[in-house]
N, C-alpha and C. Protein backbone atom coordinates (compact mmCIF):
# COMPACT_ATOMS: atom_id res chain seq x y z
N UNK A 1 -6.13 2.77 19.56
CA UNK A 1 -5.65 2.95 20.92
C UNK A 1 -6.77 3.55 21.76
N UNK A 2 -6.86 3.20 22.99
CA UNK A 2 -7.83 3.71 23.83
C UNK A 2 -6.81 4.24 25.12
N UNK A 3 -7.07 5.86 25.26
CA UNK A 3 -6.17 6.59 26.20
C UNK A 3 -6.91 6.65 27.37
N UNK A 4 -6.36 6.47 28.53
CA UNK A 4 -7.45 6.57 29.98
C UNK A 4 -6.44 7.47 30.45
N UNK A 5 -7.06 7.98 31.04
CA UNK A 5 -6.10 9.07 32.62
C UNK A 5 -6.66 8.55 33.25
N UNK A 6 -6.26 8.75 34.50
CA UNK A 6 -6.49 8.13 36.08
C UNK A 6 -7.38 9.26 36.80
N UNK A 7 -8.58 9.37 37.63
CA UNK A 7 -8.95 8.08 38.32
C UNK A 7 -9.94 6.99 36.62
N UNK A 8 -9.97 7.07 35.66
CA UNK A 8 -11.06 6.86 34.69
C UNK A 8 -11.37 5.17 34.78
N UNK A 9 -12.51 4.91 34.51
CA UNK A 9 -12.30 3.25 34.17
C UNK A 9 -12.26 3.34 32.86
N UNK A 10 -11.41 1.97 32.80
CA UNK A 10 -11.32 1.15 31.46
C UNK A 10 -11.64 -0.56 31.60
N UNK A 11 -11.75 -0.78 29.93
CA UNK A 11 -11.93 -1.84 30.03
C UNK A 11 -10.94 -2.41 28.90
N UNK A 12 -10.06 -3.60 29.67
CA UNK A 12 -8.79 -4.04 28.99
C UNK A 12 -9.39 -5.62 28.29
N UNK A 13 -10.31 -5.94 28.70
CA UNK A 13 -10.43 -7.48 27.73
C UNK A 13 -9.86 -6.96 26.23
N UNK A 14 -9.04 -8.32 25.77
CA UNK A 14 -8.65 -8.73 24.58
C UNK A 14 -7.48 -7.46 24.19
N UNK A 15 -7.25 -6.80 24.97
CA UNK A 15 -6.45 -5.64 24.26
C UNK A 15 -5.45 -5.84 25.23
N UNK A 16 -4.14 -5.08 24.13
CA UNK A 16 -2.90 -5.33 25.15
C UNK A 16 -2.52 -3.68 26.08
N UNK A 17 -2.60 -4.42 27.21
CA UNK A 17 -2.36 -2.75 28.30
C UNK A 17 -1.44 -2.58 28.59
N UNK A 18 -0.67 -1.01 28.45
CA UNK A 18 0.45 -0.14 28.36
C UNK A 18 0.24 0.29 29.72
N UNK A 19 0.95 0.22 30.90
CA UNK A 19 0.80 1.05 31.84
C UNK A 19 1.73 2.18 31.55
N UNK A 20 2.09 3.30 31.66
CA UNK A 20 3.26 4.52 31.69
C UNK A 20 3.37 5.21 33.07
N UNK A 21 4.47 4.53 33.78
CA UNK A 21 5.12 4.21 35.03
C UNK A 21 5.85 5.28 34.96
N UNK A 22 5.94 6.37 35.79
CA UNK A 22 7.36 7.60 35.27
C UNK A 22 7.22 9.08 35.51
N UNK A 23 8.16 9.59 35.33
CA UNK A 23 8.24 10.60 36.62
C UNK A 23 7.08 11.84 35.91
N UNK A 24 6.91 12.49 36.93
CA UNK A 24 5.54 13.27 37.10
C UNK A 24 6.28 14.55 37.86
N UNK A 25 6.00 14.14 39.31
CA UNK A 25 6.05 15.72 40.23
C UNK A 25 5.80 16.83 39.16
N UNK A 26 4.49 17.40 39.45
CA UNK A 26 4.15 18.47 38.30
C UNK A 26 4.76 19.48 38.42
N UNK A 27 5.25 19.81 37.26
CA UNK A 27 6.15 21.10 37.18
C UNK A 27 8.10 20.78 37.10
N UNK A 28 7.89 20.00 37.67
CA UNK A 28 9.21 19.87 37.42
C UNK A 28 9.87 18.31 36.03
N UNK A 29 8.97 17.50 35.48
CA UNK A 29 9.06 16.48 35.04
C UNK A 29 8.18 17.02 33.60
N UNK A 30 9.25 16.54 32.23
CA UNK A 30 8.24 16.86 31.25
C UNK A 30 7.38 16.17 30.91
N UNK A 31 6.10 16.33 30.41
CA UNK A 31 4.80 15.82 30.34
C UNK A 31 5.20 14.69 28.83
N UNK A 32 6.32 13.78 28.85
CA UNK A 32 6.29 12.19 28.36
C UNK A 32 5.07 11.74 28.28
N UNK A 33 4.67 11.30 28.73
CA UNK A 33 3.06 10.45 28.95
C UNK A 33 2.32 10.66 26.78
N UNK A 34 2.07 12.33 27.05
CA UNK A 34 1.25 12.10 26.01
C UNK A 34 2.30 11.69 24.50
N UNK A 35 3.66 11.74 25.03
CA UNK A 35 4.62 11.63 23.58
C UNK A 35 4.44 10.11 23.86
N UNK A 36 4.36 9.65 24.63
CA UNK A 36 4.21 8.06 24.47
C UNK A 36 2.52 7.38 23.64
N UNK A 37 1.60 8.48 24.31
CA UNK A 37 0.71 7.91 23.56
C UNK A 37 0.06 8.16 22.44
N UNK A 38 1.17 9.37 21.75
CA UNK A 38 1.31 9.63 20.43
C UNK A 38 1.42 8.62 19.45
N UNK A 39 2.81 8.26 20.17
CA UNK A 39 3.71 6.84 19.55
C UNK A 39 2.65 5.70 19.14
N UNK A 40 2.08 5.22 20.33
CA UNK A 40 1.21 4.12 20.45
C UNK A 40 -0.26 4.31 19.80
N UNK A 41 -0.33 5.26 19.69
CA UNK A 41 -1.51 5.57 18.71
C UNK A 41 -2.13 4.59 17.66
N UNK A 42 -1.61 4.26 16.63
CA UNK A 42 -1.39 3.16 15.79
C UNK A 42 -2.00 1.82 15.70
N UNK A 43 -1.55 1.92 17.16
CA UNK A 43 -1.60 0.25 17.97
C UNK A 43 -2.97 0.11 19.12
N UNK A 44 -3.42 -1.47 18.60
CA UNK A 44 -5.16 -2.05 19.39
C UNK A 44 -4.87 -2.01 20.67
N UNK A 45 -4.26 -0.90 21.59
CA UNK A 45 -3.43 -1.33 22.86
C UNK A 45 -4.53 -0.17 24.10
N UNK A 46 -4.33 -0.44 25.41
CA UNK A 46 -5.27 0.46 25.89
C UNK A 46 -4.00 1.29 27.01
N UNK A 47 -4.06 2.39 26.75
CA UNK A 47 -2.71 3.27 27.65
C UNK A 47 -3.32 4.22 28.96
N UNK A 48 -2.86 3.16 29.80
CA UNK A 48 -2.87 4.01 30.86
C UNK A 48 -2.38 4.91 31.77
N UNK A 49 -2.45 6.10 31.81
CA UNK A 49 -2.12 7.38 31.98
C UNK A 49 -1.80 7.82 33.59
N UNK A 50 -1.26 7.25 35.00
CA UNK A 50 -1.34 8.04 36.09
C UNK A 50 -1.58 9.44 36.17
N UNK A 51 -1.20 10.55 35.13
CA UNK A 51 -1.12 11.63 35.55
C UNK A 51 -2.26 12.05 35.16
N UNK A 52 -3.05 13.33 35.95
CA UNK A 52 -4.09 13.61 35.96
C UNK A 52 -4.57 15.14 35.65
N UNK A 53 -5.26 15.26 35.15
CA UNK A 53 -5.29 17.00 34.79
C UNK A 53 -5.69 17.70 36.64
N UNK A 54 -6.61 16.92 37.30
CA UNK A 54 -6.79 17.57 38.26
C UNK A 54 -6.35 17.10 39.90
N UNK A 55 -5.01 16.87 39.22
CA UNK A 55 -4.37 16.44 41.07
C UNK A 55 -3.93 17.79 41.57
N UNK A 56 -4.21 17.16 43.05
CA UNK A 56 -4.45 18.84 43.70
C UNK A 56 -3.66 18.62 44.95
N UNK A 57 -1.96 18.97 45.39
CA UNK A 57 -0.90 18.60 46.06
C UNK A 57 -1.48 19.07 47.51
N UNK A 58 -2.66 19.57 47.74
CA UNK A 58 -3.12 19.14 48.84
C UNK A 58 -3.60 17.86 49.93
N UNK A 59 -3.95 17.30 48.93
CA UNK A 59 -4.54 16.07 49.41
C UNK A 59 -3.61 15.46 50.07
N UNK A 60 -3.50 15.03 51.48
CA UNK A 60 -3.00 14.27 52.30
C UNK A 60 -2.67 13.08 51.53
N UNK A 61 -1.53 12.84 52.17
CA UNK A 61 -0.50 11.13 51.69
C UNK A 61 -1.41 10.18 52.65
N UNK A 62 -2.46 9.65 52.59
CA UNK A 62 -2.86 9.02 53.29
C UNK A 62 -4.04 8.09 52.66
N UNK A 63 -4.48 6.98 53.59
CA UNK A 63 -5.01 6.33 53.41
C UNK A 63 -6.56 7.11 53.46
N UNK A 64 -6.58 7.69 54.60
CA UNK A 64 -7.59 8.17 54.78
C UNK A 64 -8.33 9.71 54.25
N UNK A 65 -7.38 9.72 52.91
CA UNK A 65 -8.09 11.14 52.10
C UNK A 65 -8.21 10.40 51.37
N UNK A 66 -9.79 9.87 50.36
CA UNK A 66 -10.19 9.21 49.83
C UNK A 66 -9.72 8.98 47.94
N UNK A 67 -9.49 10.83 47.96
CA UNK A 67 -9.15 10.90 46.59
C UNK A 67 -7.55 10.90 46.65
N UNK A 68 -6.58 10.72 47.28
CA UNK A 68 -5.46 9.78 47.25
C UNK A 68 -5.17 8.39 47.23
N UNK A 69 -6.53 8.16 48.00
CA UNK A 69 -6.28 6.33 47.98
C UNK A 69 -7.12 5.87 46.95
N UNK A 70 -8.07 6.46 46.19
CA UNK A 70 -8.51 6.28 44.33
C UNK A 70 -7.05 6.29 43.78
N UNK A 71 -6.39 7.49 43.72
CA UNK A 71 -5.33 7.54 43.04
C UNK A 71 -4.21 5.97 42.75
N UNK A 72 -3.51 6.23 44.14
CA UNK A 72 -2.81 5.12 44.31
C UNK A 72 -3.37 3.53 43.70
N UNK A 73 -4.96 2.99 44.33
CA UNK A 73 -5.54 2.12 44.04
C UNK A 73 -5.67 2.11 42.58
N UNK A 74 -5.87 3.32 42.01
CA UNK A 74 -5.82 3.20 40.10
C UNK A 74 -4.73 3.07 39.50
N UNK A 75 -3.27 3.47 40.35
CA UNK A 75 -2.04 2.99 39.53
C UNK A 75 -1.82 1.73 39.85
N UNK A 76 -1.95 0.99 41.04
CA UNK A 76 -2.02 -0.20 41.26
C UNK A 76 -2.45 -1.20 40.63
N UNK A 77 -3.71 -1.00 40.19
CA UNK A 77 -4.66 -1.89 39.51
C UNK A 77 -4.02 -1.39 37.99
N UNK A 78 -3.60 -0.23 37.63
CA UNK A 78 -3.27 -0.96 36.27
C UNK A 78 -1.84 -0.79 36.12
N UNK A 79 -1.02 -1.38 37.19
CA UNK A 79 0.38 -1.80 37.13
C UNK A 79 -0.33 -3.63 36.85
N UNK A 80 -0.94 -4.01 37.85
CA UNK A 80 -1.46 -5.21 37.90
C UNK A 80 -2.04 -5.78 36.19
N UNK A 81 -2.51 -4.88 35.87
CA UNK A 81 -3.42 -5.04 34.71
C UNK A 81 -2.67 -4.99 33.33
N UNK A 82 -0.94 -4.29 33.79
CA UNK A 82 -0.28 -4.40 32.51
C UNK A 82 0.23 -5.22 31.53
N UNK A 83 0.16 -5.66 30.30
CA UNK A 83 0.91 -6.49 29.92
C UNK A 83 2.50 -5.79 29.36
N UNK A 84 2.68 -4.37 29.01
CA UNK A 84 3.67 -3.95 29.24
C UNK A 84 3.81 -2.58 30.03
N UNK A 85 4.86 -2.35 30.89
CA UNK A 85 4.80 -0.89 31.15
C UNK A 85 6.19 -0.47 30.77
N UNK A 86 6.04 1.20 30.68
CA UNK A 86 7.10 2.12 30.68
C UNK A 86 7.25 2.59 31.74
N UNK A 87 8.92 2.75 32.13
CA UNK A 87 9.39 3.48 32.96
C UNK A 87 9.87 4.76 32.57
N UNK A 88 9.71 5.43 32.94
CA UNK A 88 10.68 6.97 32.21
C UNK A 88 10.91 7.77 33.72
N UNK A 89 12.27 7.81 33.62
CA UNK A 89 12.98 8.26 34.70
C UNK A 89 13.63 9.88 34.40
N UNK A 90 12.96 10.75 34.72
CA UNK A 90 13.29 12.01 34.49
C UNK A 90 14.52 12.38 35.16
N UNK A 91 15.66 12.95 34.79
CA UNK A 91 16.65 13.69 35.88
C UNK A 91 16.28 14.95 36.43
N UNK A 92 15.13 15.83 35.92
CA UNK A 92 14.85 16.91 36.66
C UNK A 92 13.79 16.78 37.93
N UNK A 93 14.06 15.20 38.42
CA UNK A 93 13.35 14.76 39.63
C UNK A 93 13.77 14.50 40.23
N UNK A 94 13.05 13.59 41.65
CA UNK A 94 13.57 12.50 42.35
C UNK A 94 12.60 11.79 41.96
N UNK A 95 11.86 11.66 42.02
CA UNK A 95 10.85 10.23 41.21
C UNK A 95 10.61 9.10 42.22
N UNK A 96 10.21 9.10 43.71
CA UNK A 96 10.39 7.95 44.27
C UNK A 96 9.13 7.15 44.42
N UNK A 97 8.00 7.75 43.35
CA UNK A 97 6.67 7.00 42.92
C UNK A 97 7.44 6.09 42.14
N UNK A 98 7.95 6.39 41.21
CA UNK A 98 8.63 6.22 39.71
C UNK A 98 9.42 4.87 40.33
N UNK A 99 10.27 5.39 41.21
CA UNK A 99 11.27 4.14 41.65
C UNK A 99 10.06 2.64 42.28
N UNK A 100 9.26 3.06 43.46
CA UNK A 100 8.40 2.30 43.51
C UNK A 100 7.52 1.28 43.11
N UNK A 101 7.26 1.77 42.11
CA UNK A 101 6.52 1.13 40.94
C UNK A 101 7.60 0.29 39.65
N UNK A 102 8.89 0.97 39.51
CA UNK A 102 9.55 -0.01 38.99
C UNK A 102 10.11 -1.38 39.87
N UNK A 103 10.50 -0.52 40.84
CA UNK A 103 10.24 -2.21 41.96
C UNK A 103 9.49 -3.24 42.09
N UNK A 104 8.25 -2.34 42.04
CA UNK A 104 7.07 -3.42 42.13
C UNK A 104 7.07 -4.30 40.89
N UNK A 105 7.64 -3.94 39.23
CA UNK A 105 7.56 -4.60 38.38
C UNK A 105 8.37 -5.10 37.79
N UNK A 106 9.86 -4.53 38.40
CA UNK A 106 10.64 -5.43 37.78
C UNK A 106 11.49 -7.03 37.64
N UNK A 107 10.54 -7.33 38.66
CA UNK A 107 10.81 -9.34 38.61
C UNK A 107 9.55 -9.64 38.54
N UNK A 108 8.33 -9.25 37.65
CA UNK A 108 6.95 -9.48 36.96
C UNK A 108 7.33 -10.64 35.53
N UNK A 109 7.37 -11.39 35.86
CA UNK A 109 7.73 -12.30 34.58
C UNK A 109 6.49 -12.25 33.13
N UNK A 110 5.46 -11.76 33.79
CA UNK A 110 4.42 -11.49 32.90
C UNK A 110 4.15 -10.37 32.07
N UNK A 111 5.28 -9.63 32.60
CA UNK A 111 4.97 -8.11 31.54
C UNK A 111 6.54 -8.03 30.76
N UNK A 112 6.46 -7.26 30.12
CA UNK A 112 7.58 -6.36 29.27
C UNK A 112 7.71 -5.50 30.18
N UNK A 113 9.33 -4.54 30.37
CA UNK A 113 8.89 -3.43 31.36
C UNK A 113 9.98 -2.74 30.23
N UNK A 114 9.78 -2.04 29.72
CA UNK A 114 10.73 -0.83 28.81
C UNK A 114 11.08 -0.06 30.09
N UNK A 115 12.90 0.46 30.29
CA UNK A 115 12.85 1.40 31.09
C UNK A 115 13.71 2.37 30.43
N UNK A 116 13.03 3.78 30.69
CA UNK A 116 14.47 5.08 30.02
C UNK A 116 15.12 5.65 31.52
N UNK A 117 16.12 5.65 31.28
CA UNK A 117 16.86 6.19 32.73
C UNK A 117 18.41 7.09 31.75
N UNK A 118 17.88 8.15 31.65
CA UNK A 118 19.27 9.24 31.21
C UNK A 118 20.35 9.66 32.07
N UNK A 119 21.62 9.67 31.73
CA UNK A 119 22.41 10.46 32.40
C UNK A 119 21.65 11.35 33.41
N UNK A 120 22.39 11.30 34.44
CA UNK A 120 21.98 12.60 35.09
C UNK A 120 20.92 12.37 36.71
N UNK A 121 20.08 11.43 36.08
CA UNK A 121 19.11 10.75 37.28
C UNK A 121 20.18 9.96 38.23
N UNK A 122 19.72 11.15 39.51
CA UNK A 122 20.27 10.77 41.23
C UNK A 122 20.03 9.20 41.14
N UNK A 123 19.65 8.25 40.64
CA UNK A 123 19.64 7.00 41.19
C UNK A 123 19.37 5.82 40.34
N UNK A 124 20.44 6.33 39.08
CA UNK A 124 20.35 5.77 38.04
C UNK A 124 21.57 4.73 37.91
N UNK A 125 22.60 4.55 38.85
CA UNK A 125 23.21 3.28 38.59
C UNK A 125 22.10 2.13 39.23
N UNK A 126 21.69 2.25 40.48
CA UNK A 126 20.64 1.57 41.05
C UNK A 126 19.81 0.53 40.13
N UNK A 127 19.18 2.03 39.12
CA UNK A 127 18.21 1.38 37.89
C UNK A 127 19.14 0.57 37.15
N UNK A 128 19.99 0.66 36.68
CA UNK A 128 21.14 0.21 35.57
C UNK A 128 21.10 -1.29 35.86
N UNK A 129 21.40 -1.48 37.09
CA UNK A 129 22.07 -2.73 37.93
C UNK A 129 20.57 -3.53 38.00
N UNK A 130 19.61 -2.72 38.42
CA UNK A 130 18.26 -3.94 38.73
C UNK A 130 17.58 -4.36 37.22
N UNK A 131 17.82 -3.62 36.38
CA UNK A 131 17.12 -4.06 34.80
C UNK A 131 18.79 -4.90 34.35
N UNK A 132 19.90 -4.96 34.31
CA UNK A 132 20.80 -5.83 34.22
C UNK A 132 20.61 -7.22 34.73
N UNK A 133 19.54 -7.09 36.38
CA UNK A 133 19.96 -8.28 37.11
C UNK A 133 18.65 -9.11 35.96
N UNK A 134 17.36 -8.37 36.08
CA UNK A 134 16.33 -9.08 35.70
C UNK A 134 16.40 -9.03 34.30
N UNK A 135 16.96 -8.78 33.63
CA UNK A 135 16.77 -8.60 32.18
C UNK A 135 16.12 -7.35 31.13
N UNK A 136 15.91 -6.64 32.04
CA UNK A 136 15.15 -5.42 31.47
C UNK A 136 15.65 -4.64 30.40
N UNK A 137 14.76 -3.96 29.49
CA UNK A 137 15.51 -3.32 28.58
C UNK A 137 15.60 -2.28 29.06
N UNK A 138 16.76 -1.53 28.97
CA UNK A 138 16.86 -0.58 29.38
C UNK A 138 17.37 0.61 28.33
N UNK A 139 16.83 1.81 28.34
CA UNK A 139 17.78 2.95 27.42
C UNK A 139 18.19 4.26 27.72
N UNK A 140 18.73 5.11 27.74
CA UNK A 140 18.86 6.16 27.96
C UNK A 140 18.45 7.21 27.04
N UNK A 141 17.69 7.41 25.92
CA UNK A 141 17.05 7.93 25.49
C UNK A 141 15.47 7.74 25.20
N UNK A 142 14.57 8.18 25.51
CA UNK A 142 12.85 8.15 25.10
C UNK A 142 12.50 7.95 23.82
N UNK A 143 12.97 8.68 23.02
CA UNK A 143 12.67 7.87 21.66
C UNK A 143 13.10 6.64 21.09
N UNK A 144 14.29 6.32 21.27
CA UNK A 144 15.25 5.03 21.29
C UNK A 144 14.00 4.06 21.77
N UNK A 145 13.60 4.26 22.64
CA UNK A 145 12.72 3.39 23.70
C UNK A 145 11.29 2.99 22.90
N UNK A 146 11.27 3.93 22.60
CA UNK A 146 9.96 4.16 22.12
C UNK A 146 9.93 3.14 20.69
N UNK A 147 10.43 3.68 19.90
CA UNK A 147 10.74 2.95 18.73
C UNK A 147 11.00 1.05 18.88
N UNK A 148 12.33 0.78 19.85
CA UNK A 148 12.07 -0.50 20.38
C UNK A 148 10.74 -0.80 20.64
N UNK A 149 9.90 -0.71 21.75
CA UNK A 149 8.71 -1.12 22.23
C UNK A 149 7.81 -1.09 20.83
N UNK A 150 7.70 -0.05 19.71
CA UNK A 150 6.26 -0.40 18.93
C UNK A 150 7.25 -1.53 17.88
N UNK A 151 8.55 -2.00 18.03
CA UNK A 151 8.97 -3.36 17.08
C UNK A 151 8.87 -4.22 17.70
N UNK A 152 9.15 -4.23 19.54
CA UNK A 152 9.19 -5.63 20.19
C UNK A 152 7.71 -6.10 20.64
N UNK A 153 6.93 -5.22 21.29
CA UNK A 153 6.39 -5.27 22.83
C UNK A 153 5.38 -6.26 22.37
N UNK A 154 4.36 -6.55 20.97
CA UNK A 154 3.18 -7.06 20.37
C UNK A 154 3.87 -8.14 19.67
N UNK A 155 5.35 -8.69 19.68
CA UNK A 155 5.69 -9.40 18.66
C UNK A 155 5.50 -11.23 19.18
């Protein structure tokens, strides 16, 4: 496995890329990411990481603070670049990166999209209903999830 955090380059030829799509807001969202790329460890796959050791909640939402629009442009490019991603929908959030980005991927006919959405998440019939319409797997537990994806996602 090859682990990237964001802003980092990677290079995905011949390997299959994990994006991990899912809730963050630091401090309030548990740090999933690295239990996922525990899991995936194992596997010739390259995992890419949004969350960053040094994001700094100053930085303007904007186009025009440069190290926000790296940011954004690096989850972008490897939502684009995924052949599967995870969603993990925290309830001790609102997550409306999280929601975003599952939008953006969930009528992607080219990827796998694993999604966890637990009891409890403000806007989890929403999720229920859009991975129902498109086919998505969906679970309410992270390990459950987890376990599926290293039997299905390479098969």
């Amino acid at each position: 496995m090859i682990y990237v955090e964001a802003p980092n380059d990677y290079v995905a030829e011949g390997r299959h890329v994990v994006f991990l799509a899912g809730s963050i807001e630091m401090g309030k969202a548990v740090e999933w990411q690295r239990r996922a790329a525990e899991r995936l460890a194992p596997y010739e796959v390259v995992v890419l990481n949004p969350r960053r050791a040094d994001w700094d909640s100053s930085w303007q939402q904007s186009p025009d603070d440069e190290r926000f629009l790296e940011q954004v442009r690096w989850e972008l490019d490897g939502l684009e670049a995924a052949h599967s991603v995870i969603v993990n929908f925290d309830p001790a959030t609102r997550s409306p990166i999280t929601l975003l980005e599952f939008g953006l991927c969930a009528t992607a006919l080219d990827k796998r999209i694993f999604v966890c959405c637990p009891p409890g998440f403000w806007r989890r019939g929403n999720v229920e209903i859009v991975c129902a319409r498109y086919g998505l797997a969906f679970y309410e537990d992270f390990e459950v999830m987890m376990a599926d994806l290293q039997r299905v996602a390479w098969a």
